[in-house]
N, C-alpha and C. Protein backbone atom coordinates (compact mmCIF):
# COMPACT_ATOMS: atom_id res chain seq x y z
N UNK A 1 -118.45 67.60 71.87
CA UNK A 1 -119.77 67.64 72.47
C UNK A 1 -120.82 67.71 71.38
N UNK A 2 -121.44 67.02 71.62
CA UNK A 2 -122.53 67.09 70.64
C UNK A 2 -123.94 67.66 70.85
N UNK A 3 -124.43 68.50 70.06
CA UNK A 3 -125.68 69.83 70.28
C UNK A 3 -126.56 68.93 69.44
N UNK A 4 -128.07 68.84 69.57
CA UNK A 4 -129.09 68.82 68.45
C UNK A 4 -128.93 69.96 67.60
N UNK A 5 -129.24 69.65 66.75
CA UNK A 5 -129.32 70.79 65.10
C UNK A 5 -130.46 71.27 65.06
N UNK A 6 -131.66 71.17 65.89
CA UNK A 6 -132.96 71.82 65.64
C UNK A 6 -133.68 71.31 67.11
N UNK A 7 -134.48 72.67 66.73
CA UNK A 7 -135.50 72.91 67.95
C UNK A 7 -136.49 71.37 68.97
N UNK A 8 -136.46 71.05 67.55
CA UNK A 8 -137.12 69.27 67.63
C UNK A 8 -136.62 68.49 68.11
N UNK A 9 -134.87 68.81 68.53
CA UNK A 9 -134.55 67.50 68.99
C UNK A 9 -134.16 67.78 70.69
N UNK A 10 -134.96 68.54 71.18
CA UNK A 10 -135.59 69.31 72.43
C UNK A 10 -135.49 67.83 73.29
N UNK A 11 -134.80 67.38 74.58
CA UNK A 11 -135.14 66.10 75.40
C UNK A 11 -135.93 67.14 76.66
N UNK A 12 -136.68 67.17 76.72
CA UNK A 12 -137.75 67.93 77.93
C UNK A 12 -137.41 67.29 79.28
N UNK A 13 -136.78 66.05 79.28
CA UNK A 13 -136.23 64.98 80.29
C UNK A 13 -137.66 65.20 81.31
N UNK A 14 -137.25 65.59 82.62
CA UNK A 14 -138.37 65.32 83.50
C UNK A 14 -138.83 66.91 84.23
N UNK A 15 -138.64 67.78 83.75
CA UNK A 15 -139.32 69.59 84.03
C UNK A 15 -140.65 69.18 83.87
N UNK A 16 -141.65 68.56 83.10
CA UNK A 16 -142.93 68.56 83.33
C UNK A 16 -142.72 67.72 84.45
N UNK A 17 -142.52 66.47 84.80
CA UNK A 17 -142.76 65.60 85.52
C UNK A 17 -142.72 67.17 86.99
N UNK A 18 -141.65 66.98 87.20
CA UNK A 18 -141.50 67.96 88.31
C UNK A 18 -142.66 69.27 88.33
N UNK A 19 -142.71 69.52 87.18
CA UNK A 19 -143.82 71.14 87.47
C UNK A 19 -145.15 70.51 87.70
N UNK A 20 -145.14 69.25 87.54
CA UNK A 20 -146.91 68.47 87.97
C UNK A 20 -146.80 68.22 89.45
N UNK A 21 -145.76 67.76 89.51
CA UNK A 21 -145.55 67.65 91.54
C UNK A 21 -146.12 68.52 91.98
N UNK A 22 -145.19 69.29 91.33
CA UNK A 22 -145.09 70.81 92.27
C UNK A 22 -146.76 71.67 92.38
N UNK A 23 -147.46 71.42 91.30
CA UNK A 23 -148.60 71.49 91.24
C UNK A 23 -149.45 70.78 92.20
N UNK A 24 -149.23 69.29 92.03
CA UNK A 24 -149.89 68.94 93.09
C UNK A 24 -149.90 69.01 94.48
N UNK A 25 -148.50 69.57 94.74
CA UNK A 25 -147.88 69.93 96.53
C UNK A 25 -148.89 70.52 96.75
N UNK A 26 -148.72 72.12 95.61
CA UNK A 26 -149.51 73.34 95.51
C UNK A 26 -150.74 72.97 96.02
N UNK A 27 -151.40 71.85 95.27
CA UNK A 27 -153.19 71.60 95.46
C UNK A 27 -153.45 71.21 96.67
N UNK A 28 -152.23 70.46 96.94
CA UNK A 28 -152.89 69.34 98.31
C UNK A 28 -153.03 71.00 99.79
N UNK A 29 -151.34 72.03 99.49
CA UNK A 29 -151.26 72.95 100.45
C UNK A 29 -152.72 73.78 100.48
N UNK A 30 -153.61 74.36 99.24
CA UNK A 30 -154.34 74.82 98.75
C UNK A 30 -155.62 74.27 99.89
N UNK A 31 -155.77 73.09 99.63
CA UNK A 31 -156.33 72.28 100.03
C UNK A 31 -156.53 71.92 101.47
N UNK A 32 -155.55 71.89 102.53
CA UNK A 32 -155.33 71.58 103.63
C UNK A 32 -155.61 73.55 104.46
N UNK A 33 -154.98 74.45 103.80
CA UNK A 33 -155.45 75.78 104.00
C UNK A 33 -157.02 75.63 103.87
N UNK A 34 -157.30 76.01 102.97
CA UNK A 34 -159.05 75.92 102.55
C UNK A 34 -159.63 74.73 103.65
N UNK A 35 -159.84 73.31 104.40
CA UNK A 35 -160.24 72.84 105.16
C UNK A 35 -159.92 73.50 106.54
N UNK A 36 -158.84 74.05 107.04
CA UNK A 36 -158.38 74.83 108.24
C UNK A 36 -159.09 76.06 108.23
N UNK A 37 -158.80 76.93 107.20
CA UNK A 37 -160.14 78.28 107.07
C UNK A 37 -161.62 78.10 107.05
N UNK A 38 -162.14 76.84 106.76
CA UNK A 38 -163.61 76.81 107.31
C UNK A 38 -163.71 76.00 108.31
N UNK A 39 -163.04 75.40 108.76
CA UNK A 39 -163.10 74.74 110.23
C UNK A 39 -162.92 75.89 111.08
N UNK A 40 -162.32 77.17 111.29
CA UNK A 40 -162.22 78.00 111.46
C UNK A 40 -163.37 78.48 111.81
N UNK A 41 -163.82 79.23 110.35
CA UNK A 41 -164.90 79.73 110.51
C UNK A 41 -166.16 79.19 110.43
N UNK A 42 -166.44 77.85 110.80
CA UNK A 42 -167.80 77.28 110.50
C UNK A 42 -167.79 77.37 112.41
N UNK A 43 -166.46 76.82 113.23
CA UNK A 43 -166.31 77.16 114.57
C UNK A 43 -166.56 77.93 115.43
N UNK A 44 -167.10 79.45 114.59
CA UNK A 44 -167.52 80.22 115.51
C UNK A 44 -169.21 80.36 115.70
N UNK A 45 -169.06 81.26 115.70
CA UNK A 45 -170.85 81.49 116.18
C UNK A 45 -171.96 80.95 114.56
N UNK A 46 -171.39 81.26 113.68
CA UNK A 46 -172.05 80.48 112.45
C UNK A 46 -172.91 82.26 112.16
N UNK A 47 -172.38 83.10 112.20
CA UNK A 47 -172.72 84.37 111.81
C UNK A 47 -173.04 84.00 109.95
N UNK A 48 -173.68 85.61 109.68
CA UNK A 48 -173.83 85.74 108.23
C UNK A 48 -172.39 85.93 107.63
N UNK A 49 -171.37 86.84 108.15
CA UNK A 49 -169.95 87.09 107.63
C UNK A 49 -169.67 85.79 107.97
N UNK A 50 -169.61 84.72 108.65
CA UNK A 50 -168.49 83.87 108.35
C UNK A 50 -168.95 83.09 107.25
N UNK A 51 -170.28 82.64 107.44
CA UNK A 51 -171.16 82.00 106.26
C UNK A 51 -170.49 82.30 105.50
N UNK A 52 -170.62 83.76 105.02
CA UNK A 52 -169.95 84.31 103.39
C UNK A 52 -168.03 83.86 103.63
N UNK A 53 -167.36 84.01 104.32
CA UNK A 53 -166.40 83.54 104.36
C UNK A 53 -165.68 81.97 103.93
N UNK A 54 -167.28 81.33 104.39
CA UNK A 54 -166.94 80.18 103.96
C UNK A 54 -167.25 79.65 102.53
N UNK A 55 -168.26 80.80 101.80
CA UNK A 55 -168.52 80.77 100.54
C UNK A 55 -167.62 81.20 99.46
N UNK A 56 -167.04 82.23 100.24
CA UNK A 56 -165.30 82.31 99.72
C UNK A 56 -164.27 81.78 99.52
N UNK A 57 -164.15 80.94 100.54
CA UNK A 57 -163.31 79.87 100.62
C UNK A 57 -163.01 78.73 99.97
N UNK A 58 -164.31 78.29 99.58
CA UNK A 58 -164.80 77.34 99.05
C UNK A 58 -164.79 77.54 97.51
N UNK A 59 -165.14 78.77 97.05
CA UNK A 59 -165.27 79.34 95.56
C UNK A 59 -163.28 79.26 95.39
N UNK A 60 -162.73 79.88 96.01
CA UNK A 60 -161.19 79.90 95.95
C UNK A 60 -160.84 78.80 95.91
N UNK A 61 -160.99 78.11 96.19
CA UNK A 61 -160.26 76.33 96.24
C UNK A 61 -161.05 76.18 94.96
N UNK A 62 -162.54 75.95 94.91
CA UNK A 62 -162.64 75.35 93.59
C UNK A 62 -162.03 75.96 92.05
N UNK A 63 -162.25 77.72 92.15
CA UNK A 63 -160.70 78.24 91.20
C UNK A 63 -159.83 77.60 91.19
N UNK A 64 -159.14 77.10 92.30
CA UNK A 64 -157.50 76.84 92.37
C UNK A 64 -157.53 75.49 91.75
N UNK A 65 -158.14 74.79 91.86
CA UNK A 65 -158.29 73.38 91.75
C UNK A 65 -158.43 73.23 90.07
N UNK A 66 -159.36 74.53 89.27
CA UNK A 66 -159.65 74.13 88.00
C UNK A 66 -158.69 74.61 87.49
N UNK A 67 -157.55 75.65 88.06
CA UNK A 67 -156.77 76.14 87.52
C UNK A 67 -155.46 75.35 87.30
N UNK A 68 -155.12 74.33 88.45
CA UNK A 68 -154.27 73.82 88.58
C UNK A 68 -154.52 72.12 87.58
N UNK A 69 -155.84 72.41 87.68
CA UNK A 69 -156.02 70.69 86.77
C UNK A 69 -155.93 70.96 85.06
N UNK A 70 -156.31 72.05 84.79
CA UNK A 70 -155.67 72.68 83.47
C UNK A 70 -154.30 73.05 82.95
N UNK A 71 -153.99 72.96 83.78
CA UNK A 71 -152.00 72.94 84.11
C UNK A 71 -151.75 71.76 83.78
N UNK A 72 -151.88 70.92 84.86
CA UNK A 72 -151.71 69.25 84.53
C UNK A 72 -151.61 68.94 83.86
N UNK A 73 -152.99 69.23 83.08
CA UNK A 73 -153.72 68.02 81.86
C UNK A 73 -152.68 69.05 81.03
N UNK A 74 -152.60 70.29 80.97
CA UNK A 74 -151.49 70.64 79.33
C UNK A 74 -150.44 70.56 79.58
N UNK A 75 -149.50 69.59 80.57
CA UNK A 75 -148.49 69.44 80.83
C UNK A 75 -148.33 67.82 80.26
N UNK A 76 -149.17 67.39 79.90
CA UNK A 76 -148.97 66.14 79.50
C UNK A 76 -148.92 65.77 77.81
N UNK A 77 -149.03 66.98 77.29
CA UNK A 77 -148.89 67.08 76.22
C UNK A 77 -147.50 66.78 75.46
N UNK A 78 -146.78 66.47 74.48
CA UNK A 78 -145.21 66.35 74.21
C UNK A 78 -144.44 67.25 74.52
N UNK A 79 -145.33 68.72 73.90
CA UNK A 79 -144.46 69.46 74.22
C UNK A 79 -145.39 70.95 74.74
N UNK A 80 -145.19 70.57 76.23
CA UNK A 80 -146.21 71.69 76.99
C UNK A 80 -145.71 72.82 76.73
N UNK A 81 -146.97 73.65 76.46
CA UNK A 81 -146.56 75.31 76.50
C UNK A 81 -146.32 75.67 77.51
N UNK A 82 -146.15 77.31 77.38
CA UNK A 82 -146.07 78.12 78.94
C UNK A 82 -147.73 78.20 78.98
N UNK A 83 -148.12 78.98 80.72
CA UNK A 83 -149.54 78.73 81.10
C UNK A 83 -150.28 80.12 80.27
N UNK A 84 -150.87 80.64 79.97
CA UNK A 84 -152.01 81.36 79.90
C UNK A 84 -151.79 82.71 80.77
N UNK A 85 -151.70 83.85 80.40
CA UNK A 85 -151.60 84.91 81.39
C UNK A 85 -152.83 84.99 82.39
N UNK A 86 -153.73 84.39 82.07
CA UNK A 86 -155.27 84.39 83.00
C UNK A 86 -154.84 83.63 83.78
N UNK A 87 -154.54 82.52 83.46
CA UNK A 87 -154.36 81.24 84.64
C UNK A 87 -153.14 81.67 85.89
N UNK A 88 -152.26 82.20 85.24
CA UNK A 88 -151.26 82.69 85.92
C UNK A 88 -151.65 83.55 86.90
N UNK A 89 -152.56 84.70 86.55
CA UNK A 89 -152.86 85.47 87.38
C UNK A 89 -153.76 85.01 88.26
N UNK A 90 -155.32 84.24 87.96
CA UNK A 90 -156.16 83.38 88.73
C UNK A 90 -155.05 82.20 89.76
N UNK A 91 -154.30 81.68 89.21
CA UNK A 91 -153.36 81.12 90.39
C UNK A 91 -152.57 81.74 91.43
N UNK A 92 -151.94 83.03 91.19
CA UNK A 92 -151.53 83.72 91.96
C UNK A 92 -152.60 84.43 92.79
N UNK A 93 -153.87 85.09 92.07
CA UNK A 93 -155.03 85.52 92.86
C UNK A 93 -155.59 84.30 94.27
N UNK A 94 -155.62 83.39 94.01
CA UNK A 94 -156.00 82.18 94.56
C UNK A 94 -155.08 81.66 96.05
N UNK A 95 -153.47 81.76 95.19
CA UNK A 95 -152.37 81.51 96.02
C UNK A 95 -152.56 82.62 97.38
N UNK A 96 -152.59 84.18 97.08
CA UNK A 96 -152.43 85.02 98.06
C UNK A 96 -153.48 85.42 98.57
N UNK A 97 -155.01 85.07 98.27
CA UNK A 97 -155.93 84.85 98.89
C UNK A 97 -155.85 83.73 100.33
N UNK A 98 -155.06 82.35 100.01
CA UNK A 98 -155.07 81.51 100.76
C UNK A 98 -154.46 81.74 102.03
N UNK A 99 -153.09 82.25 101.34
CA UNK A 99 -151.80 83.30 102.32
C UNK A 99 -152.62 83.76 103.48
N UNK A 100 -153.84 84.78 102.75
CA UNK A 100 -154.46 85.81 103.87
C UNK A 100 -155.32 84.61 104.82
N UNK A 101 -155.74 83.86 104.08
CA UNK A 101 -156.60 83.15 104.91
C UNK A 101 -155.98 82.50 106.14
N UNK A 102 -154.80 81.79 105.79
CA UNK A 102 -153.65 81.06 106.17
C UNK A 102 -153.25 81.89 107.63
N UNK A 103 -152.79 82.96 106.96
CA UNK A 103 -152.48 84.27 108.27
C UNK A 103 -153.48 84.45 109.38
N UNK A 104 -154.79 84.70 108.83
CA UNK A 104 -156.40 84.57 109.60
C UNK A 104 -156.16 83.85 110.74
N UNK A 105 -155.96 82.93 110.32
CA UNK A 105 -155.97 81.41 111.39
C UNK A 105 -155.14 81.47 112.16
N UNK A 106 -153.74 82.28 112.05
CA UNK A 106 -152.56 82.61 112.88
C UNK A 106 -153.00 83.10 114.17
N UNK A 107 -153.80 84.78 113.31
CA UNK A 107 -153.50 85.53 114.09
C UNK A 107 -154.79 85.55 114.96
């Protein structure tokens, strides 16, 4: 069997390809949540809380969106790093924000 002799001779094969999908699933789900939560709330009486709800909503998607397009774009690099502990956390902040929103609409 034959091993590369150094770090360099790394075949990355297709793990970015796949972690950009998966990103984009992420955006489009992100995405389709965030339009359902202000259809939601633009649906009701058009109060001051939902207003702000929908200013929330809207600020969260556009996070998610810059967070996830900064992913992308350094995934296209030869050899992508890991993400940023900020981004990580702003994506997960973003992700379980949506969750709640997501739930909102359930219940």
């Amino acid at each position: 069997m034959n091993t590369p002799a150094g770090a360099d001779a790394r075949d990355a094969g297709l793990q970015p390809e796949r972690t950009r999908l998966a990103w984009r699933r992420t955006t489009l789900s992100c995405s389709v949540t965030a339009v359902l939560a202000l259809r939601h709330a633009l649906h009701g009486s058009g109060s001051p809380v939902a207003l702000a709800g929908v200013a929330v909503i809207a600020l969260l998607w556009v996070a998610f969106l810059w967070v996830a397009h900064r992913r992308v774009r350094g995934l296209a690099a030869a050899r992508p790093g890991a993400p940023s502990p900020g981004a990580v956390l702003a994506a997960t902040a973003c992700t379980v924000a949506f969750a709640v929103f997501a739930m909102a609409l359930i219940v």
